[in-house]
Protein backbone atom coordinates (compact mmCIF):
# COMPACT_ATOMS: atom_id res chain seq x y z
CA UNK A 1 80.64 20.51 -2.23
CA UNK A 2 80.74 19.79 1.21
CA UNK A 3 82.19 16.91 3.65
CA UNK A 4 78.81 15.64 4.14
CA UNK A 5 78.13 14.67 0.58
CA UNK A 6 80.41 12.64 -2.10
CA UNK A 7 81.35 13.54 -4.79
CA UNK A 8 79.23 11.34 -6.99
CA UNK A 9 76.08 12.46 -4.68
CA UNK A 10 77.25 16.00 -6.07
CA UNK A 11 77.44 15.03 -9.04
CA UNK A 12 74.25 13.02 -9.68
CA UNK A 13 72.46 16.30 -8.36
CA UNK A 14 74.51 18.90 -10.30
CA UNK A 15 73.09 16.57 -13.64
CA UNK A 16 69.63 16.39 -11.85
CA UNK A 17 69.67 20.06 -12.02
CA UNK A 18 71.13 19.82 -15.50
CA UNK A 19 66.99 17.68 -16.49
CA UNK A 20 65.48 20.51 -14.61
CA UNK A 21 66.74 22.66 -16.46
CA UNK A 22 64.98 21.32 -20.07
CA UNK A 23 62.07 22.23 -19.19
CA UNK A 24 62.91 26.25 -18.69
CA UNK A 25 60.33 27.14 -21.33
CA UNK A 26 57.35 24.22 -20.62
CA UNK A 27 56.33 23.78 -16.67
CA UNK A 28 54.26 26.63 -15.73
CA UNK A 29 52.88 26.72 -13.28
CA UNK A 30 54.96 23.92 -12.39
CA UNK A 31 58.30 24.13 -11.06
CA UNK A 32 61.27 22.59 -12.90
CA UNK A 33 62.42 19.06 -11.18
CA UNK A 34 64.85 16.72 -12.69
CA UNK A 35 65.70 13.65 -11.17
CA UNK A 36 68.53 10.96 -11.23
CA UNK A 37 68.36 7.08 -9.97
CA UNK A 38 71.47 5.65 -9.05
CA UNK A 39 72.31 2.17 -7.84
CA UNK A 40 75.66 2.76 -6.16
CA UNK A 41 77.56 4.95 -8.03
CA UNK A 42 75.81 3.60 -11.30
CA UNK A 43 73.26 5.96 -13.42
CA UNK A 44 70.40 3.79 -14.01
CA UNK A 45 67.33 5.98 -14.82
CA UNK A 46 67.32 9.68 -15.48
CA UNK A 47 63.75 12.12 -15.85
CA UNK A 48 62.69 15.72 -16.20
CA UNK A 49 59.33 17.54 -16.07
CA UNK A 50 58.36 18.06 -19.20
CA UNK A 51 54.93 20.31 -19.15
CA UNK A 52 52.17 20.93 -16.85
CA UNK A 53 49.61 18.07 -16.37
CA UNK A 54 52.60 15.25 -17.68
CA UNK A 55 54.26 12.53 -15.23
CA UNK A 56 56.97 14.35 -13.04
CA UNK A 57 60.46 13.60 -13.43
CA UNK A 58 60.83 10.53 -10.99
CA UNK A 59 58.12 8.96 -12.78
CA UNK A 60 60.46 9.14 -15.70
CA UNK A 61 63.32 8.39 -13.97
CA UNK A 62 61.26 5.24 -12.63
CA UNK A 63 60.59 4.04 -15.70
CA UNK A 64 63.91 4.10 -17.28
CA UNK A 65 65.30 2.09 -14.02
CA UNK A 66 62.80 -0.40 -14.01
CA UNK A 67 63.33 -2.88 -11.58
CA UNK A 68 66.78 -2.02 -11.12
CA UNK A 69 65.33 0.78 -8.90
CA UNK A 70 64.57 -1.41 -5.89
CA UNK A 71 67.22 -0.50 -3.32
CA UNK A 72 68.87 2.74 -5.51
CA UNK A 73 68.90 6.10 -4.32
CA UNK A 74 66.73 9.10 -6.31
CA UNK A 75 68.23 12.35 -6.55
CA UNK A 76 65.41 14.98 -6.95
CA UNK A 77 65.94 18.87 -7.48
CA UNK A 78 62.66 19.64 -5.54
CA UNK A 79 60.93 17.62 -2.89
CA UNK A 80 58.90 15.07 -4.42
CA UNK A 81 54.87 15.66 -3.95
CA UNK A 82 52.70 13.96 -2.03
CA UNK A 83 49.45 14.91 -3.34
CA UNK A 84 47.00 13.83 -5.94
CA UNK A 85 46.87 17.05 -8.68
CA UNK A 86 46.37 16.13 -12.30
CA UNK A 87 49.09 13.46 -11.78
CA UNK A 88 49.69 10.93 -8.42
CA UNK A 89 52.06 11.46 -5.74
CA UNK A 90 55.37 10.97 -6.60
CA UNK A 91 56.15 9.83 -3.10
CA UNK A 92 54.32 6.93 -3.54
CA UNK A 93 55.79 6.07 -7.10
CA UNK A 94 58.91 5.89 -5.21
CA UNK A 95 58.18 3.77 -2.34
CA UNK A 96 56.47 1.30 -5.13
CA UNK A 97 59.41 1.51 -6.84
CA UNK A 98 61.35 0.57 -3.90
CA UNK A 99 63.96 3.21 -3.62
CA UNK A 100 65.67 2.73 -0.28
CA UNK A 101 67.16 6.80 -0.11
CA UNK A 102 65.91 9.86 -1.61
CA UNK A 103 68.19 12.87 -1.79
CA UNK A 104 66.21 16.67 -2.91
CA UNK A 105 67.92 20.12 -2.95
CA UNK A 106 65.50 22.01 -1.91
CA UNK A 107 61.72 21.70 -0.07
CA UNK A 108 58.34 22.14 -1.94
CA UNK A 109 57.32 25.59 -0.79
CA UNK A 110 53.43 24.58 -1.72
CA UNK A 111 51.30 24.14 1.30
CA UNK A 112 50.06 20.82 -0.38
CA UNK A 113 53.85 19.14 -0.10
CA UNK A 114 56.11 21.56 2.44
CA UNK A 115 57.67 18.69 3.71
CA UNK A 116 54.65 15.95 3.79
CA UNK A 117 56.40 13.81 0.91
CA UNK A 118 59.62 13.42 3.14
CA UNK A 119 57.69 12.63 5.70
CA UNK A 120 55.12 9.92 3.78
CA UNK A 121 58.86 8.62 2.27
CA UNK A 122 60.41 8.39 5.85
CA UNK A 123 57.00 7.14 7.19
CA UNK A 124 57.47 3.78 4.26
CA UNK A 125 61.50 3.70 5.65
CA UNK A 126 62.60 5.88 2.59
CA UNK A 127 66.01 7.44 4.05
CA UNK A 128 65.22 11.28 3.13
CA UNK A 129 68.21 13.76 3.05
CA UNK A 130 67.84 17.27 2.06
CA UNK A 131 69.85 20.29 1.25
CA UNK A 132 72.52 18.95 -1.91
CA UNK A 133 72.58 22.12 -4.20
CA UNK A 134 69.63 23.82 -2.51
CA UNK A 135 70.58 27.37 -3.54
CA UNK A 136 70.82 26.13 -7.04
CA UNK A 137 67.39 24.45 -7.13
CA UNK A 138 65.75 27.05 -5.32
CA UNK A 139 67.86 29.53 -8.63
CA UNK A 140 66.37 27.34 -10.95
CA UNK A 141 62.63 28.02 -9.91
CA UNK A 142 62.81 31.50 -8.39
CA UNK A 143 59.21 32.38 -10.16
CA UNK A 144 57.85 28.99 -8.47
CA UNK A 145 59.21 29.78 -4.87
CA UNK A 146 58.17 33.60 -5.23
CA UNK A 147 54.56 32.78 -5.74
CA UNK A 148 54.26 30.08 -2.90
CA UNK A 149 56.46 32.15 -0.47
CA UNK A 150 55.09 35.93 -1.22
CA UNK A 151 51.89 34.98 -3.47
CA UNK A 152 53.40 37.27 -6.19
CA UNK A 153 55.47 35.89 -9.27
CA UNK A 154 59.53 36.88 -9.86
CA UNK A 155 59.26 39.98 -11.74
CA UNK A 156 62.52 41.23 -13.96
CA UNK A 157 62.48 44.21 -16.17
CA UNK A 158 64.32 44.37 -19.17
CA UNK A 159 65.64 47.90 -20.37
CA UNK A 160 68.22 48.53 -23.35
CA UNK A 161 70.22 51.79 -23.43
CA UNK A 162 72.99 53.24 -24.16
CA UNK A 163 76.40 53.81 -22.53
CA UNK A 164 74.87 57.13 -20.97
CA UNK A 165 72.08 55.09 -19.71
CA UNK A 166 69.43 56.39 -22.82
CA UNK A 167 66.79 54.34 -24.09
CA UNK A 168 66.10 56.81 -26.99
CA UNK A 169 67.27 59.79 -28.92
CA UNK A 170 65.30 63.16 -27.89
CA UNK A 171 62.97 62.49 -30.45
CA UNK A 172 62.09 59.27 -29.93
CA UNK A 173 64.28 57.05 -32.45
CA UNK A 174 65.32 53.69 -30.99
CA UNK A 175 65.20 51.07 -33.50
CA UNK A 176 67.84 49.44 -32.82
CA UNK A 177 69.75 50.59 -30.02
CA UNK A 178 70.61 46.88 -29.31
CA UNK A 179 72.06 44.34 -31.64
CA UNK A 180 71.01 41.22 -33.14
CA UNK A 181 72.80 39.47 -30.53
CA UNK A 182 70.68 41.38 -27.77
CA UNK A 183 67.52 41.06 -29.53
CA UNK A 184 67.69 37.03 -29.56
CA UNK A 185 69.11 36.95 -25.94
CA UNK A 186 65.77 38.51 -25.27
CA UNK A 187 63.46 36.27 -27.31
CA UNK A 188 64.76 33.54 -25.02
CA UNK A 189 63.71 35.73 -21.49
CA UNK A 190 60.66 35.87 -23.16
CA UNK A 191 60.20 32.09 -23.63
CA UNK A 192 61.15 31.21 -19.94
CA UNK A 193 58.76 33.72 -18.64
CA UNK A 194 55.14 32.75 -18.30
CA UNK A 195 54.15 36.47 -18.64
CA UNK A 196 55.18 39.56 -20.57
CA UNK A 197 54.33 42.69 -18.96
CA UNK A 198 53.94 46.30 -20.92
CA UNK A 199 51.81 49.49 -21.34
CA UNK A 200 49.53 51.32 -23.28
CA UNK A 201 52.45 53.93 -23.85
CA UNK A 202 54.79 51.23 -25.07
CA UNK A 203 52.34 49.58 -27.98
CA UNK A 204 51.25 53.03 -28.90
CA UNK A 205 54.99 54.13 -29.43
CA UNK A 206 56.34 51.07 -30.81
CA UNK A 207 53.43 48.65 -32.19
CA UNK A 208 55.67 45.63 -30.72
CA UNK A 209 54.18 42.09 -31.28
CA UNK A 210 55.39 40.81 -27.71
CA UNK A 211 55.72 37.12 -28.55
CA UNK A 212 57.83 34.59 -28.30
CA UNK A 213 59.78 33.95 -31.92
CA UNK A 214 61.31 30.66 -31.64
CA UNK A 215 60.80 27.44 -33.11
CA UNK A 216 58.40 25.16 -31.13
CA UNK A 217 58.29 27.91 -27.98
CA UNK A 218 54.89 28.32 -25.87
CA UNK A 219 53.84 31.90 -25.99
CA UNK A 220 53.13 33.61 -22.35
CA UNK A 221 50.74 35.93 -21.42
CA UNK A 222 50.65 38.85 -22.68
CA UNK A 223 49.53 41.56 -20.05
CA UNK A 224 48.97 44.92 -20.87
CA UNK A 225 48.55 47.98 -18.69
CA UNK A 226 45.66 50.11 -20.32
CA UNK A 227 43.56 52.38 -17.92
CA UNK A 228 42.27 54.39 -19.90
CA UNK A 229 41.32 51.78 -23.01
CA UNK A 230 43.32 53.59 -25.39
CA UNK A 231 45.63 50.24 -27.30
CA UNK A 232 43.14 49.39 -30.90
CA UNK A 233 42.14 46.39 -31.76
CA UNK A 234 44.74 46.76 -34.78
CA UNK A 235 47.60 46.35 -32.40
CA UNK A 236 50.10 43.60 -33.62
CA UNK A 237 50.20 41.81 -30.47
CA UNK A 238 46.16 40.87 -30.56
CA UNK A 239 46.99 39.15 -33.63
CA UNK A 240 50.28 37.15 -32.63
CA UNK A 241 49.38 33.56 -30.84
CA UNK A 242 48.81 32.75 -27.68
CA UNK A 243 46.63 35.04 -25.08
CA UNK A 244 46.27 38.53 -23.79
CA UNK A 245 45.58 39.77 -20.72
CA UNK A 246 44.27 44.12 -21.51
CA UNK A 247 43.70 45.45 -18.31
CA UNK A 248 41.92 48.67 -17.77
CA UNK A 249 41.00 50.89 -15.01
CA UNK A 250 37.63 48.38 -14.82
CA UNK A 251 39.43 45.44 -13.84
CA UNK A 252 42.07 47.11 -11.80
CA UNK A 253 42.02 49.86 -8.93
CA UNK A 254 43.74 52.48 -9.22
CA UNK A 255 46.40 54.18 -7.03
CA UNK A 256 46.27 57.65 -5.26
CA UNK A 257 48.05 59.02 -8.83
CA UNK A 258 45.65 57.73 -11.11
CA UNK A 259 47.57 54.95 -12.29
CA UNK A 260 46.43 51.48 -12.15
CA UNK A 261 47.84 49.54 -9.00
CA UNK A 262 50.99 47.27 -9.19
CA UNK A 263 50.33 45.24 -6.34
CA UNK A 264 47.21 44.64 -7.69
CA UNK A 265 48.45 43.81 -10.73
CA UNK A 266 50.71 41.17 -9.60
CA UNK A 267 47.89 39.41 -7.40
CA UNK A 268 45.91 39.48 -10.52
CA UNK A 269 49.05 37.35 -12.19
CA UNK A 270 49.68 35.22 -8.97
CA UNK A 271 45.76 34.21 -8.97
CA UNK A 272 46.57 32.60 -12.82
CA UNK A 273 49.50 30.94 -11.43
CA UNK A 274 51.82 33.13 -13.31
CA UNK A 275 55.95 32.49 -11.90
CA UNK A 276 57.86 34.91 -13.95
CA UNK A 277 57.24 38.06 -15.66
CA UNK A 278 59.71 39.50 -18.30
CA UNK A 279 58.28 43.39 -18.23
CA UNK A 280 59.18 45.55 -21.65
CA UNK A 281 58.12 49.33 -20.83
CA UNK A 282 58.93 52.78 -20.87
CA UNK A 283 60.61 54.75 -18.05
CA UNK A 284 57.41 55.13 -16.48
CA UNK A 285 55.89 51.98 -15.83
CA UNK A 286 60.46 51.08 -15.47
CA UNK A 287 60.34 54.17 -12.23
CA UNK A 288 57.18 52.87 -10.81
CA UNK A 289 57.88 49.69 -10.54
CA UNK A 290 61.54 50.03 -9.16
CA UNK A 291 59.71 52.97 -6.90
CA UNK A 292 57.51 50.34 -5.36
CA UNK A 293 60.29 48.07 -4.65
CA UNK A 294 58.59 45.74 -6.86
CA UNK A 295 61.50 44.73 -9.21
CA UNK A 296 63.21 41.56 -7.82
CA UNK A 297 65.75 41.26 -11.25
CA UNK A 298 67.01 44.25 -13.36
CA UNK A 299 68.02 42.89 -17.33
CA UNK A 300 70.17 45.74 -18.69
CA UNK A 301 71.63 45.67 -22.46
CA UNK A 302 74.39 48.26 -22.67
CA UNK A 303 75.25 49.27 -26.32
CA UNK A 304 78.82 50.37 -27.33
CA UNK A 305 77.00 53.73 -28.21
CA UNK A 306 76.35 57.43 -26.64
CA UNK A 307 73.08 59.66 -27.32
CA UNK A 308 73.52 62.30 -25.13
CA UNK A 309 72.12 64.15 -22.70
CA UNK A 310 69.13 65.24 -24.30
CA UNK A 311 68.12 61.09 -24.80
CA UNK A 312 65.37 59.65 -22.96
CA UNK A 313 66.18 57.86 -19.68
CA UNK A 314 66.12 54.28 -18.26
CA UNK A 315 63.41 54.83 -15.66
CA UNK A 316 61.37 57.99 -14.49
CA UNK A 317 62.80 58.38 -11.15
CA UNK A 318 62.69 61.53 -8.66
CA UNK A 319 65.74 61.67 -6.56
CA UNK A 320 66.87 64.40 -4.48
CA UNK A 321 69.52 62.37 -2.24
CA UNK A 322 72.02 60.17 -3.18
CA UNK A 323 70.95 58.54 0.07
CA UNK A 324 67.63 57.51 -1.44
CA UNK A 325 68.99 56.06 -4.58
CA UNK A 326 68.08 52.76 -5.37
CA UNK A 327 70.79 50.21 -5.06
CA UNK A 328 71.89 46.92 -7.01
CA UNK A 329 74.10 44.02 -6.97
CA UNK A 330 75.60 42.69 -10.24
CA UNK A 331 74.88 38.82 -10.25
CA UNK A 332 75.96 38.31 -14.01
CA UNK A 333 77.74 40.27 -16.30
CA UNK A 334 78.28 38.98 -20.02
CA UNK A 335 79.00 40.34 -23.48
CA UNK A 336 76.07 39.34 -25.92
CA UNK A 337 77.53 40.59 -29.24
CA UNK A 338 78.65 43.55 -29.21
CA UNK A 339 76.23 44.73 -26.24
CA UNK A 340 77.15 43.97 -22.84
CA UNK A 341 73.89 42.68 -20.66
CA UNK A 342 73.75 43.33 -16.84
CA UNK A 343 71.62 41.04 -14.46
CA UNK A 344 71.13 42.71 -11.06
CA UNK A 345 69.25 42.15 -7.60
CA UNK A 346 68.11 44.90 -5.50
CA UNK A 347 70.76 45.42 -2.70
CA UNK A 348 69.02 44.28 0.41
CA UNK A 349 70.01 46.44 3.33
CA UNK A 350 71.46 43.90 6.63
């Protein structure tokens, strides 16, 4: 918190961010906005964005307040929009509404708001403040941000392993290097994510279903990386719900080592509006992808447990130097079960 807000502004947001955060699982391609309405230091209406193509959270918000909004300030985790999409502006909900200040965390990266609503709002005499727990709303919708700033989506890749950093015996055997615990901590990556990438490799090995198995969840997209056409129809995944996305060496180019192209891949995913992809592989695709710098968020279950040297590794990677390793920052570290999971951000150089 600092001087320039109160401490029920930081509040108010800090719970704002709290109704963003419901809809983890529902908004793609939207981004997650809560919003509070406050009349003084009195909660009066409270909204979050439920799914895609539903009223936005100040229209919520709006409607619980009623006309106690006239004069009361709106706290919004994103800039509200100002343009007509499948639902109205939510700038001008708010100027109807009569809401004398609006408070966001952080701007709408989309070309269609970046900074027009505070401007239409200012434009009605809205007072418009920005900045209240921007880190945190821009945390919240990383996927959202990455695709309007870099026209890619977030990309994490899960790996589990052992202490010595093996994802397998020497023969193959890895059912269940993880717990329980592990297993369910992933099931709800998988339901925040709008995507889940793997490989022809990976369903061959393992015959995973790749789907979401919680109550009530929407399943992503399923992409798989196939150049040569070799997954069968009889593939367990093709009969789980939701859709997949099989892409061959006919859809996608292919790099300079025969393999299909990863930037290519993820403008494929930003064209469907895809924010986040949760990628379960093999060491392979793991190397490549961490090669091409295209990793922004490493998932790593650790399991109290040592295969040896002989054990298959986290990621195919050539390294001569330990100049040219890649390098990571820890930004969570957590016991899940008995397993201990590692989130971790490539270590931008100054």
């Amino acid at each position: 918190m600092t001087e320039r807000w109160s401490s029920f502004e930081y509040a108010a947001m800090g719970r704002a961010l709290e109704l963003a955060a419901q809809g983890r699982t529902s908004t793609q391609p939207n981004p997650r906005v809560g919003c509070v309405i406050a009349f003084g230091e009195q909660v009066i209406g409270e909204g979050w964005h439920q799914r895609s193509g539903e009223p936005h959270a100040e229209v919520f918000a709006l409607r619980e307040a009623g006309e106690r909004a006239r004069g009361a300030t709106a706290f919004v985790t994103l800039e509200p929009c100002n343009h007509h999409g499948r639902t109205p502006p939510c700038s001008v909900a708010l100027i109807a509404a009569g809401i004398a200040r609006v408070i966001y965390a952080s701007g709408d990266p989309n070309p269609r708001v970046d900074g027009s609503g505070a401007a239409r709002l200012r434009e009605a005499g809205v007072v418009v403040e920005q900045g209240l727990r921007a880190a945190e709303g821009e945390e919240l919708n990383l996927g959202f941000f990455s695709r309007m700033r870099r026209q890619r989506p977030w990309l994490r890749l899960k790996m589990a392993a052992s202490l010595d950093g093996r994802t397998a015996t020497a023969s193959g055997e890895s059912h269940w290097i993880t717990s329980d615990a592990a297993r369910e901590d992933v099931q709800r990556w998988r339901a925040e994510s709008a995507a889940i990438l793997s490989t022809s490799a990976t369903v061959l090995a393992d015959d995973p279903r790749l789907s979401v198995r919680l109550d009530s969840a929407r399943q992503p997209l399923r992409v798989l990386l196939d150049r040569d056409g070799r997954i069968p129809k009889r593939a367990r995944l093709f009969a789980e719900p939701g859709e997949v996305l099989h892409l061959t060496s006919k859809e996608i180019a292919l790099e300079a080592s025969g393999r299909l192209s990863l930037p290519a891949v993820l403008s494929t995913l930003n064209a469907l509006e895809i924010n986040e992809v949760w990628t379960e592989a093999g060491a392979t695709l793991a190397g490549s992808l961490i090669t091409a710098n295209l990793v922004d968020e490493l998932v790593i279950y650790l399991a109290p447990m040592l295969l040896g040297s002989e054990g298959r590794p986290l990621a195919a990677l050539k390294i001569d130097r330990l100049l040219d390793a890649s390098r990571w920052q820890t930004t969570d570290l957590r016991q899940i079960g008995p397993d201990i999971r590692i989130m971790l951000r490539p270590l931008r150089s100054a």
